[in-house]
Protein backbone atom coordinates (compact mmCIF):
# COMPACT_ATOMS: atom_id res chain seq x y z
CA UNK A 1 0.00 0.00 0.00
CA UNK A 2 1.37 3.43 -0.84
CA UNK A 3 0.74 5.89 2.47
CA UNK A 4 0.84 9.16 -0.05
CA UNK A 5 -2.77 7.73 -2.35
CA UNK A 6 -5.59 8.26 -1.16
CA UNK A 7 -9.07 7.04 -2.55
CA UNK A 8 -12.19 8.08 -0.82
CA UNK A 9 -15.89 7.12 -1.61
CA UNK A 10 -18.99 7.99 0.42
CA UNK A 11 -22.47 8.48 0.30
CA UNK A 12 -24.58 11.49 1.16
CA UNK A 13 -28.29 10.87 1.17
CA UNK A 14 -30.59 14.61 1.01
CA UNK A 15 -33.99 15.23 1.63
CA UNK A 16 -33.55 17.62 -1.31
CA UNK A 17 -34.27 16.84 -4.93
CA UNK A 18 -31.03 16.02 -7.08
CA UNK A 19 -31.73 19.56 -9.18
CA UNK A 20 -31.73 21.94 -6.00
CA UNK A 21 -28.25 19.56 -4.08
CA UNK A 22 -26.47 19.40 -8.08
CA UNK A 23 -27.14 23.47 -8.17
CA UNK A 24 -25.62 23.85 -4.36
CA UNK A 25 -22.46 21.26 -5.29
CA UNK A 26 -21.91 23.05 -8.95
CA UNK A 27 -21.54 26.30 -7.31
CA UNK A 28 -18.15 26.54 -5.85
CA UNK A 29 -18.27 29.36 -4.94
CA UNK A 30 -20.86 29.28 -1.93
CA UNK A 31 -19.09 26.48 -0.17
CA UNK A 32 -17.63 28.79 2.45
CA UNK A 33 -21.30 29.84 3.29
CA UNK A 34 -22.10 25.65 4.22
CA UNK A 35 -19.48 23.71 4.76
CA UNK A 36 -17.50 24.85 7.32
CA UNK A 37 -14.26 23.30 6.64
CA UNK A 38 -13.61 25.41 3.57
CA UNK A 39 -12.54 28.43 4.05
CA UNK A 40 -12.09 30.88 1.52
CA UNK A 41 -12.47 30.24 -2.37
CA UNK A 42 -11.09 32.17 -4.76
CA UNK A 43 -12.07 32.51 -8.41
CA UNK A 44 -9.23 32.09 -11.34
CA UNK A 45 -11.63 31.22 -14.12
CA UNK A 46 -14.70 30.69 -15.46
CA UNK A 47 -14.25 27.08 -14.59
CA UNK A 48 -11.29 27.16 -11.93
CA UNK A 49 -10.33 27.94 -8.79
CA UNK A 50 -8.38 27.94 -5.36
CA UNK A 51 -10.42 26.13 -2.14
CA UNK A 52 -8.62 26.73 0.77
CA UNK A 53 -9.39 23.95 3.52
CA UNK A 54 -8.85 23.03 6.98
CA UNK A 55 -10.57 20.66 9.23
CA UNK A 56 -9.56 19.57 12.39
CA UNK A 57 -5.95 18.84 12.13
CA UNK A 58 -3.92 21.59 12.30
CA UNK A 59 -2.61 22.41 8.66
CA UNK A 60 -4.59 24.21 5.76
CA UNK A 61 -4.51 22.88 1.74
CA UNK A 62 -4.90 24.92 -0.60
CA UNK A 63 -5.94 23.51 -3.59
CA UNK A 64 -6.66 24.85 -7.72
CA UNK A 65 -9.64 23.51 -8.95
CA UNK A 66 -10.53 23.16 -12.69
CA UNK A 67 -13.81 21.32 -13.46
CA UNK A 68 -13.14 18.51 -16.12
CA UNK A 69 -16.67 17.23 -15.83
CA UNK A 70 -20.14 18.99 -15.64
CA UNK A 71 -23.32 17.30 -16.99
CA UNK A 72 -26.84 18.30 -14.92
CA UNK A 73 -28.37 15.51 -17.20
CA UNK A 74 -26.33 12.37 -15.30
CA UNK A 75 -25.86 14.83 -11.90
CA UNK A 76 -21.78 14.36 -12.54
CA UNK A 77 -19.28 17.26 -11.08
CA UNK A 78 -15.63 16.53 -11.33
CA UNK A 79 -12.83 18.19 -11.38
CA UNK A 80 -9.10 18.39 -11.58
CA UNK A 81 -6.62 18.82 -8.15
CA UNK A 82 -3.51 20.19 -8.22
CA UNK A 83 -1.25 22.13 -5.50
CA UNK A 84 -1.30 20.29 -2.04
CA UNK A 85 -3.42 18.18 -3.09
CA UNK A 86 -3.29 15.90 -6.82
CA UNK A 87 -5.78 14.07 -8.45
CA UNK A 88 -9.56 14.43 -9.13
CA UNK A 89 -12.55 14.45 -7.27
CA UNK A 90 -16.53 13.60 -8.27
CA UNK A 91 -19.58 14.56 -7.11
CA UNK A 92 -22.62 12.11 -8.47
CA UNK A 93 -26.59 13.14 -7.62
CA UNK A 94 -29.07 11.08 -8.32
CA UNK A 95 -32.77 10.98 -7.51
CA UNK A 96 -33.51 8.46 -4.60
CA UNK A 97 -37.02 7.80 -6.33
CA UNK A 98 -37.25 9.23 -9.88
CA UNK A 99 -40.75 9.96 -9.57
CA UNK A 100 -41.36 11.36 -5.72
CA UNK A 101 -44.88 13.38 -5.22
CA UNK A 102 -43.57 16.62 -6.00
CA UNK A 103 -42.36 15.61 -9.35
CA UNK A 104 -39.24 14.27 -11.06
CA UNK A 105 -36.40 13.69 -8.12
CA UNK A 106 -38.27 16.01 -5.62
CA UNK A 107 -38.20 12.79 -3.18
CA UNK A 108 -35.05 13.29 -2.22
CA UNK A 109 -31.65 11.91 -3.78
CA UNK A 110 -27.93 10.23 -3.12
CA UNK A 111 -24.78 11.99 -3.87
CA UNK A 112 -21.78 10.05 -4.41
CA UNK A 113 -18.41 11.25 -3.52
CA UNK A 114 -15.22 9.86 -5.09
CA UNK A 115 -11.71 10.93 -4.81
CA UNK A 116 -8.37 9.70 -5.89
CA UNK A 117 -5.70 11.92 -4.65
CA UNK A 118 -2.52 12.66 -3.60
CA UNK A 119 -0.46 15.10 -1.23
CA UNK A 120 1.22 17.51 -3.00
CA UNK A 121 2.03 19.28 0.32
CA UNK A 122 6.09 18.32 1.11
CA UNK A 123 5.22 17.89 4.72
CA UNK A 124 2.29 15.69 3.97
CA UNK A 125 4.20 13.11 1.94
CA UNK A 126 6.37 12.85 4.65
CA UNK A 127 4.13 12.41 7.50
CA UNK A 128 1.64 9.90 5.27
CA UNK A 129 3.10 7.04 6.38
CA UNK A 130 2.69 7.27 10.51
CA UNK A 131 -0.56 9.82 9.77
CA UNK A 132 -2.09 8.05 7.49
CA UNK A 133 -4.88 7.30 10.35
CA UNK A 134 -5.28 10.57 11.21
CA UNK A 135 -5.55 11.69 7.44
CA UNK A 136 -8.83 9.31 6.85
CA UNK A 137 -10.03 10.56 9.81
CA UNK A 138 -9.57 14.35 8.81
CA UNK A 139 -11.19 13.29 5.72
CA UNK A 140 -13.93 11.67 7.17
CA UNK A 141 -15.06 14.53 9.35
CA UNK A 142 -14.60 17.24 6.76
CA UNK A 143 -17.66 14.64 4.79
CA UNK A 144 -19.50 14.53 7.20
CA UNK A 145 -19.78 18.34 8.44
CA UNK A 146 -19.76 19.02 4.57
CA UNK A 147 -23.31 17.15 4.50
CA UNK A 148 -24.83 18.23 7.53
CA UNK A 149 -24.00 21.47 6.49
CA UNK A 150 -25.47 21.55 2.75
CA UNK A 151 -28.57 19.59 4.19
CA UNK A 152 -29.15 22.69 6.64
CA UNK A 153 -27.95 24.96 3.67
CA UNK A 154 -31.21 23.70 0.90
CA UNK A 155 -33.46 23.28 4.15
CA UNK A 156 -33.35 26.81 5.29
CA UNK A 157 -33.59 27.54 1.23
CA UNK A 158 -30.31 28.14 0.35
CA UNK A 159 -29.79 28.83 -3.62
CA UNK A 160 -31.02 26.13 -5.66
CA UNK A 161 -32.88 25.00 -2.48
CA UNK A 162 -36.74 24.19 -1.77
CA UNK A 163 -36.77 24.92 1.71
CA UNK A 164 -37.38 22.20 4.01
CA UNK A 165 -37.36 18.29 1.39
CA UNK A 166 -40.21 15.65 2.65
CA UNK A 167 -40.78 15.90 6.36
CA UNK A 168 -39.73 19.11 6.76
CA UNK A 169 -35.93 17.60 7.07
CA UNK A 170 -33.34 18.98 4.54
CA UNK A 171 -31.16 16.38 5.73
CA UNK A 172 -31.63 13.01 5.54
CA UNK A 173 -28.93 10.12 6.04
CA UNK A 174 -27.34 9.28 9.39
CA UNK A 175 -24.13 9.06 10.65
CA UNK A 176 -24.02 5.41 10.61
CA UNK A 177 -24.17 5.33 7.24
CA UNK A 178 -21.31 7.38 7.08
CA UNK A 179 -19.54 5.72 9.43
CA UNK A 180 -20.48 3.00 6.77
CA UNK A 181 -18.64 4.75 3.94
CA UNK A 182 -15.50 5.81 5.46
């Protein structure tokens, strides 16, 4: 096993439908205002970026983003990583039941996160081996605040949000099933 790759997968179920959560994930540039682990993006492009992160261990990544991959039609994001961070991520929405009672996807829907990455960070390269616990686990709570967070986000009718989904919850999924997906 190489301690410098990483490859992450999880699964973020919303009370939301896939059009309002694909509209809150596409736009990079509200992040800072739900998930509270990025900090600051900055805009180089019409499709590019800087994110700057930081969870709970204490280091920041900055990161350029350049999306490689947007198609509302299949709910796919991706994008290209570079800078302390390589590789690519993916964001995939899909409706949870195609045909809810509000209409096409409005019964809620399941994003799946991928990632395939590696530090570009000096430091982090050299730590991965004996951190490489404590990495996953940064990674894992970053997820997890970054759904509770857009689930309050589209519930309290955040852009590209509905208010409340079904039940008056935007966010459905628990953290066992993200314990699940770690």
């Amino acid at each position: 096993m190489d301690p410098n790759h990483y490859r992450f997968q999880g699964v973020w179920r919303l009370a939301a439908p896939a059009s309002a959560v694909y509209a809150a994930l596409e736009d990079v540039q509200g992040y800072p205002l739900w998930w509270p682990e990025i900090r600051e993006v900055r805009q180089a492009g019409q499709d590019a970026g800087e994110v700057v992160v930081r969870a709970l261990l204490p280091y920041r990544l900055v990161i350029h983003l350049e999306a490689t991959l947007r198609d509302p039609g299949t709910g796919v994001l991706e994008a290209a990583m570079r800078g302390d961070l390589n590789g690519w991520s993916r964001f995939t929405v899909t409706p949870d039941r195609p045909n809810g009672p509000d209409g096409p996807g409005s019964a809620g829907c399941r994003v799946l996160f991928e990632e395939d990455t590696r530090p570009g960070k000096p430091l982090l390269r050299r730590l991965a081996l004996p951190l490489h616990p404590l990495f996953r686990a940064n990674h894992a709570v970053m997820m997890r605040r970054g759904r509770r967070g857009l689930a309050a986000y589209l519930a309290s009718g955040g852009p590209g949000g509905a208010g409340a989904g079904p039940g008056g919850s935007g966010g459905a999924g628990t953290d066992a099933q993200e314990a699940a997906n770690r």
